[in-house]
C-alpha atoms as a PDB file:
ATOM      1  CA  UNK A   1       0.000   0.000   0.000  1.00  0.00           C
ATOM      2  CA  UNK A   2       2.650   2.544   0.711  1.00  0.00           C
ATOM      3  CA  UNK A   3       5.097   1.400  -2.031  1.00  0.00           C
ATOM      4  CA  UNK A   4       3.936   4.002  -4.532  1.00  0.00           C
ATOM      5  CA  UNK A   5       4.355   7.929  -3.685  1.00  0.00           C
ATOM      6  CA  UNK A   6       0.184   8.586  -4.294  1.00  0.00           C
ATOM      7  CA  UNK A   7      -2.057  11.094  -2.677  1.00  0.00           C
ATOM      8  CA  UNK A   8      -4.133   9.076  -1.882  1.00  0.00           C
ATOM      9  CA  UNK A   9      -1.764   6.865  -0.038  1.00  0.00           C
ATOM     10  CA  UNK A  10      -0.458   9.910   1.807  1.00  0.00           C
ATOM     11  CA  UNK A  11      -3.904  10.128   3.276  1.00  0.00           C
ATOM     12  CA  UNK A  12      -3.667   6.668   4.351  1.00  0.00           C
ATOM     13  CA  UNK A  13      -0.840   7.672   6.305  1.00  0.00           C
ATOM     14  CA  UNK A  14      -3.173  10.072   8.128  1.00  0.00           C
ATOM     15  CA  UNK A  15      -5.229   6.804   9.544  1.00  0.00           C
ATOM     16  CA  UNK A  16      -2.139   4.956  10.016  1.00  0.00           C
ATOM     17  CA  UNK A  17      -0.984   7.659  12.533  1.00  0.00           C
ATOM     18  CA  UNK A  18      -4.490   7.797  14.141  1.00  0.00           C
ATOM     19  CA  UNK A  19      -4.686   3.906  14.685  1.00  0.00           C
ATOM     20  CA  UNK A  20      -1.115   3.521  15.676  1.00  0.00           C
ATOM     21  CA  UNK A  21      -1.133   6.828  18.188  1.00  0.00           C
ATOM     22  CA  UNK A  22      -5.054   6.064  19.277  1.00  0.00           C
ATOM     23  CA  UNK A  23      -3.723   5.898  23.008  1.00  0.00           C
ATOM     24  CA  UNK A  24      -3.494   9.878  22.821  1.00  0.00           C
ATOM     25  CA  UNK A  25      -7.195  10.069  22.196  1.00  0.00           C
ATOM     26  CA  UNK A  26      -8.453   7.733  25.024  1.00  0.00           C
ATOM     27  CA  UNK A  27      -6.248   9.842  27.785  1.00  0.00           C
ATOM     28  CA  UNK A  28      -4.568   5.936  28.871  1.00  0.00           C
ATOM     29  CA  UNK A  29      -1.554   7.757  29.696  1.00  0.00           C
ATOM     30  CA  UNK A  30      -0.704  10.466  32.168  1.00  0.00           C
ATOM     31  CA  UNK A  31      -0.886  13.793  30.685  1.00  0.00           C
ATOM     32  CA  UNK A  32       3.012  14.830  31.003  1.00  0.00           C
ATOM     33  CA  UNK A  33       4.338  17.742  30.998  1.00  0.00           C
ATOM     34  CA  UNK A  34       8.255  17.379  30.768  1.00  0.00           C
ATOM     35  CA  UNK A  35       9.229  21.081  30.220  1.00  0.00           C
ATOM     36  CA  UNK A  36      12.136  21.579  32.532  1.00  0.00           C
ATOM     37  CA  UNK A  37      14.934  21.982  29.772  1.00  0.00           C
ATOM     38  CA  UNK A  38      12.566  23.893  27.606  1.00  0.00           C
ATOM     39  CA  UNK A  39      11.511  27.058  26.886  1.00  0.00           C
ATOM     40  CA  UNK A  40       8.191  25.701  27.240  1.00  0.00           C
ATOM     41  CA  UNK A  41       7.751  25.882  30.887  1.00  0.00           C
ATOM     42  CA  UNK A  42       6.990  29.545  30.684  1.00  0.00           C
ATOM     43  CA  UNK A  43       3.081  30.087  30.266  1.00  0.00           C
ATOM     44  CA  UNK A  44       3.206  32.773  27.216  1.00  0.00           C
ATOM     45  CA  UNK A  45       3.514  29.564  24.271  1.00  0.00           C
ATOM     46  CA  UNK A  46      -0.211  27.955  23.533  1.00  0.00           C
ATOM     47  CA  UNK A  47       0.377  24.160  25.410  1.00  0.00           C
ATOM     48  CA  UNK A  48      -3.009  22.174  25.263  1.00  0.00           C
ATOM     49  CA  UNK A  49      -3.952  20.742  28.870  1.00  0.00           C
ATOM     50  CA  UNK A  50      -6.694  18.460  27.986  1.00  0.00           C
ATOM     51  CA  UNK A  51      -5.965  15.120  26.994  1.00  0.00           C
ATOM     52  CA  UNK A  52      -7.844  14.966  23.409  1.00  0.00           C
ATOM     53  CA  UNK A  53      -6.464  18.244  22.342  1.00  0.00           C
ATOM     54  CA  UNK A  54      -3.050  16.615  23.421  1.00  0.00           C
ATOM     55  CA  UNK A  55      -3.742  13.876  21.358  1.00  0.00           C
ATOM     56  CA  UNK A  56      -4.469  15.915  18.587  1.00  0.00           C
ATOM     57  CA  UNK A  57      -1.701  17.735  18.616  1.00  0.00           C
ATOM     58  CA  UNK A  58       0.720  14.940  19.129  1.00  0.00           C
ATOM     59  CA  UNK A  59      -1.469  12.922  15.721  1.00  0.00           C
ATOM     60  CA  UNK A  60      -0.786  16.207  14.101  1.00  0.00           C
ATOM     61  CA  UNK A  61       2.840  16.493  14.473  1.00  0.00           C
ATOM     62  CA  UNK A  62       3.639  12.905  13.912  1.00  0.00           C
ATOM     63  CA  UNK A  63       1.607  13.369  10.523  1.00  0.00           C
ATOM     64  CA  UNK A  64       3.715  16.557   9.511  1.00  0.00           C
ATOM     65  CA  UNK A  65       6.934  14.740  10.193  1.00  0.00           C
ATOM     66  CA  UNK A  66       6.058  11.427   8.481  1.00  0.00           C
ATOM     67  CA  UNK A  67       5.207  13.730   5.682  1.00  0.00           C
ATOM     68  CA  UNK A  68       8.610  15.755   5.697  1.00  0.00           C
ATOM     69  CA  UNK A  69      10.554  12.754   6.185  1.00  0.00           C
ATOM     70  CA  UNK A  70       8.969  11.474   2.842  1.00  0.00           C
ATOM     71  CA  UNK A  71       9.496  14.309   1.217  1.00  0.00           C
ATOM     72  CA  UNK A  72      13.299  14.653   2.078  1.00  0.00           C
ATOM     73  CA  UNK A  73      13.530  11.289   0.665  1.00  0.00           C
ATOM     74  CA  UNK A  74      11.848  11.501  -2.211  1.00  0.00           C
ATOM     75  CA  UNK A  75      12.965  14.953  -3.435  1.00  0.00           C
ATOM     76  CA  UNK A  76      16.762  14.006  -2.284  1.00  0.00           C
ATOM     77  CA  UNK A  77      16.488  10.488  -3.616  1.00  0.00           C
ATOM     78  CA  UNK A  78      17.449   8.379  -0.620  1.00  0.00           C
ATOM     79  CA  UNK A  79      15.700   5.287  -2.288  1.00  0.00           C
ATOM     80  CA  UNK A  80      15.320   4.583  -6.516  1.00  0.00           C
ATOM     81  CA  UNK A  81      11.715   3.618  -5.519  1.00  0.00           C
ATOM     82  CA  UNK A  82       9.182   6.628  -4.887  1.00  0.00           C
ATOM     83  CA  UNK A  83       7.782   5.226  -1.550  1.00  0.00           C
ATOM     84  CA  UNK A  84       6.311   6.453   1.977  1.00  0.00           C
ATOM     85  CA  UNK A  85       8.314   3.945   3.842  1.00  0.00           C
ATOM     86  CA  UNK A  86      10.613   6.242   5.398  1.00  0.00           C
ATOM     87  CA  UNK A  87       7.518   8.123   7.072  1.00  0.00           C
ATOM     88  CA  UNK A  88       6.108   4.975   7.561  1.00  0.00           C
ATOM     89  CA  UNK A  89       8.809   3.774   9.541  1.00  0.00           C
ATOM     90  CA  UNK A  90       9.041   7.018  11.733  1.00  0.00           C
ATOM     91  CA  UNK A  91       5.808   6.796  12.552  1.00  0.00           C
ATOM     92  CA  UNK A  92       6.237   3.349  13.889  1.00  0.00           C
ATOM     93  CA  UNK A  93       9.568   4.439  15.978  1.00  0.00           C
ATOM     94  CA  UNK A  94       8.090   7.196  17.317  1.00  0.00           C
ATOM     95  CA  UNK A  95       5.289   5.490  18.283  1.00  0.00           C
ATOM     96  CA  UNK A  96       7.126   2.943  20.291  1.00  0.00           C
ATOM     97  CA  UNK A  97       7.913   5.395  23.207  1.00  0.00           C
ATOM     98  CA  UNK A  98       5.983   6.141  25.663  1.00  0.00           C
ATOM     99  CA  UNK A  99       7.076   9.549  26.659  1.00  0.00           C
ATOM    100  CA  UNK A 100       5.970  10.449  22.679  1.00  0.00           C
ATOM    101  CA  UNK A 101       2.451   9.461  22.968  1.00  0.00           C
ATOM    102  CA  UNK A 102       1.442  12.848  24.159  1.00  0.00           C
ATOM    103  CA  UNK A 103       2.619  15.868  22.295  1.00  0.00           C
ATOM    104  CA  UNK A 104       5.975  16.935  24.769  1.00  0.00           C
ATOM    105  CA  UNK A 105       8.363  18.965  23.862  1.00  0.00           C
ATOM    106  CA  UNK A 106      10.314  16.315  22.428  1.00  0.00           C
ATOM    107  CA  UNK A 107       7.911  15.868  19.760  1.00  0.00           C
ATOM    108  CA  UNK A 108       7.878  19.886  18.840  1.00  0.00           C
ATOM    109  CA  UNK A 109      11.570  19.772  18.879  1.00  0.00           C
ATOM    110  CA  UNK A 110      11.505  17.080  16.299  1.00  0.00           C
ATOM    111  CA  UNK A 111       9.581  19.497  13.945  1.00  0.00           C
ATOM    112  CA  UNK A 112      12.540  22.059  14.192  1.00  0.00           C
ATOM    113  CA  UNK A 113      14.964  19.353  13.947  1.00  0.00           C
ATOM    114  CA  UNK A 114      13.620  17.714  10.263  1.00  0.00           C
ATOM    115  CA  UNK A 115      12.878  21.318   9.035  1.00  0.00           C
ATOM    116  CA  UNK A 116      17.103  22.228   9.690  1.00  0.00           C
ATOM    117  CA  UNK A 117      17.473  18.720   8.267  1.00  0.00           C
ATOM    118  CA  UNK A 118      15.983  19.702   5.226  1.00  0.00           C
ATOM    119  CA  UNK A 119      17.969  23.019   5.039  1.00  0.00           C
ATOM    120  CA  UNK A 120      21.179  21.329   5.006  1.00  0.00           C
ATOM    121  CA  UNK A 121      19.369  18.785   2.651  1.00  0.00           C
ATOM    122  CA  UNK A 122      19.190  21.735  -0.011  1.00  0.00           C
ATOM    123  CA  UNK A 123      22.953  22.914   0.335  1.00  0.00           C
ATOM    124  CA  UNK A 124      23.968  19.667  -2.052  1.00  0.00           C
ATOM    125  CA  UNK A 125      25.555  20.675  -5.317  1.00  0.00           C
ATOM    126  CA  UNK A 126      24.510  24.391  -4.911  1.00  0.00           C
ATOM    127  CA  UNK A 127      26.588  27.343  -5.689  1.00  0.00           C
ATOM    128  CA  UNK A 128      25.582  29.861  -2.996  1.00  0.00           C
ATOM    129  CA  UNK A 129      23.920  27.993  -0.053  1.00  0.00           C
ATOM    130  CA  UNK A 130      24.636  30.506   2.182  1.00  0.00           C
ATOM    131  CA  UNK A 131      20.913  30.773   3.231  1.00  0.00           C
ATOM    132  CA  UNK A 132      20.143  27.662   3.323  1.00  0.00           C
ATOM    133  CA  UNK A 133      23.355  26.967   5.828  1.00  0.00           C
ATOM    134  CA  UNK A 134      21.935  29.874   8.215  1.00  0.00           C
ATOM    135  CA  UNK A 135      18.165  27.946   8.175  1.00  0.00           C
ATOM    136  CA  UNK A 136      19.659  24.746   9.213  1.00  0.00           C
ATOM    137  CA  UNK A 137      21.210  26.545  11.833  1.00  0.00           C
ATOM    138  CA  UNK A 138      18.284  28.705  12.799  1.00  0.00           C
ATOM    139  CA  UNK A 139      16.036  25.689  13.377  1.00  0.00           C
ATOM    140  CA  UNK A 140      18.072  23.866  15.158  1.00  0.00           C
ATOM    141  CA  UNK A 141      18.950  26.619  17.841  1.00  0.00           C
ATOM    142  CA  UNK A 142      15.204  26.702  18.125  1.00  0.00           C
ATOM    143  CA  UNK A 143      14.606  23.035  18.625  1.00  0.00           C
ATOM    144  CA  UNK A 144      17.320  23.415  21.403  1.00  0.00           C
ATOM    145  CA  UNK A 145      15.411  26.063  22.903  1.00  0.00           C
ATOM    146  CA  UNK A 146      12.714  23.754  22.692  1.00  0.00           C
ATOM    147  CA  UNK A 147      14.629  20.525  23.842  1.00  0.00           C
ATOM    148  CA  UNK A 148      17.421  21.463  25.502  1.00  0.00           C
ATOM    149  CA  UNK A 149      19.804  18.279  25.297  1.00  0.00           C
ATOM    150  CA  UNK A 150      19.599  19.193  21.695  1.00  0.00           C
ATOM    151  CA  UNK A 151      22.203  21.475  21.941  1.00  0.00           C
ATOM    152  CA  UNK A 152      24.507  17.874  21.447  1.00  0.00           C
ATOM    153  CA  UNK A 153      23.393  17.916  17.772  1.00  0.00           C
ATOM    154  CA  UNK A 154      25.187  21.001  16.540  1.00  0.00           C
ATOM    155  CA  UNK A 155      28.370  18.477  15.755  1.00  0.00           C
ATOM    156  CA  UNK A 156      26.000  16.530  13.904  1.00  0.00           C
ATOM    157  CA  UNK A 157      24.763  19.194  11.620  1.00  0.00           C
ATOM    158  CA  UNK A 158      28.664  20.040  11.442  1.00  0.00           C
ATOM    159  CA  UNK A 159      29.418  16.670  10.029  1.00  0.00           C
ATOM    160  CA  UNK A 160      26.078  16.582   7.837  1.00  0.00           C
ATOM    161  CA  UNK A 161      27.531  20.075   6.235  1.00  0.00           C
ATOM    162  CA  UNK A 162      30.620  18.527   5.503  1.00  0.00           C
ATOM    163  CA  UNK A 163      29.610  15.557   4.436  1.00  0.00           C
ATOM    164  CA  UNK A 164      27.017  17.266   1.624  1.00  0.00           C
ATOM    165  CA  UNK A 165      29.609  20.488   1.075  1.00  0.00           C
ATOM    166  CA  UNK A 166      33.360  20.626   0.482  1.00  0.00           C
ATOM    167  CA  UNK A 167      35.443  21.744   4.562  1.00  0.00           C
ATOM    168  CA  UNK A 168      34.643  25.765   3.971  1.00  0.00           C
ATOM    169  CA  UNK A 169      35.430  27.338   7.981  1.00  0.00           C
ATOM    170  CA  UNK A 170      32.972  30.376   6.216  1.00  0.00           C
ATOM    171  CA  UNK A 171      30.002  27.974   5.876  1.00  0.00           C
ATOM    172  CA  UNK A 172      30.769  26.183   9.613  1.00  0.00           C
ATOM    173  CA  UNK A 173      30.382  29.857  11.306  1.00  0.00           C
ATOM    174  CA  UNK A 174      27.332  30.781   8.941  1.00  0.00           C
ATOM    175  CA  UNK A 175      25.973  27.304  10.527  1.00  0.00           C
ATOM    176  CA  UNK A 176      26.559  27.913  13.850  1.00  0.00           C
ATOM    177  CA  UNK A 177      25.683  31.997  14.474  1.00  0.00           C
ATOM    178  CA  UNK A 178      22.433  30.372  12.720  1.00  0.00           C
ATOM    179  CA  UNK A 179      22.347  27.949  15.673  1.00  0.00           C
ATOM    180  CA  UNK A 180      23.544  30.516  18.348  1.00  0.00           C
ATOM    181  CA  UNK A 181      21.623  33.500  17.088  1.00  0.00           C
ATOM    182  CA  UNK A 182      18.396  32.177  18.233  1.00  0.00           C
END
C-alpha cells in the first residue's frame, strides 16, 4: 500500500498515525508535561492541557513529520523507488515510546529538527547555499530552545555540512551563528 508515492496513499498515512497513536485520544496515559529543559515551561507559548487536544496535537505532528521525512527522501532520492516507507517507519519508531504518545516537547523539537534537516538537505551541489546553511542553523537553535539536550546535535549538523559540502570554515560559522543566534 505505501510502495507508490500517491495522494491518496499519503492520506492513508493520516489513519495509520491515528490507529497507531489512538492511546493519545483515550487519555490511557498520564498527561506529562516534561518542560524543565525547555523554553516551554513559561506560560506565554499555547500548550493544550486536555488530553484529546493533546492527542491531537501529538497525531498532528507525527503526521507533519512522516510527511517531511517522505518528502526529504523523495525529493533528495534516498531510495530509486518513490515510496512512503521512510515516514512509515518514523511513525512506527516514534510510536514505540511512551514519553511520545502525548505531544511533549520532544515531539515539537523534532519538527525544528527535520525542518534544519531539510535546510542542510538543499545545500547539495549548490553554488551559494549561504541561506540555506543559516536555516539549518536557525532551526536547530530553536529546537534546542525547545529541547534542551539538543544542543549535542550542533556536531552533527557540522558533520552533515561537511559531508554534503566541500570543509569551507565560512560555511561552519554561517551554521553555527544560525544555531547561536536564536
Amino acid at each position: 500500500l505505501f510502495r507508490q508515492n500517491l495522494f491518496l496513499n499519503s492520506l492513508v498515512l493520516a489513519v495509520y498515525v491515528i490507529l497507531v497513536r489512538y492511546k493519545s485520544f483515550l487519555g490511557s496515559f498520564e498527561l506529562e508535561k516534561h518542560f524543565e529543559n525547555s523554553i516551554l515551561k513559561y506560560d506565554c507559548f499555547f500548550w493544550p492541557s486536555s488530553t484529546f487536544s493533546n492527542g491531537i496535537l501529538s497525531i498532528l505532528l507525527v503526521y507533519f513529520h512522516a510527511l517531511l521525512i517522505n518528502r526529504m527522501a523523495i525529493k533528495n532520492n534516498y531510495d530509486r523507488i518513490l515510496s512512503l516507507f521512510p515516514g512509515l517507519f518514523y511513525i512506527l519508531f516514534v510510536s514505540f515510546f511512551p514519553k511520545l504518545v502525548s505531544s511533549s516537547d520532544i515531539l515539537l523539537a523534532n519538527t525544528f529538527l527535520l525542518l534544519g534537516l531539510n535546510e542542510l538537505n538543499k545545500v547539495y551541489k549548490k553554488y551559494n547555499p549561504s541561506k540555506s546553511i543559516f536555516n539549518a542553523g536557525m532551526f536547530g537553535g530553536i529546537a534546542m530552545l525547545v529541547y534542551l539536550p539538543y544542543i549535542l546535535l550542533l556536531p552533527v549538523f557540522i558533520i552533515c555540512l561537511y559531508s554534503l559540502r566541500a570543509q569551507n570554515i565560512k560555511e561552519m560559522f554561517q551554521l553555527i551563528s544560525g544555531y547561536v543566534i536564536v
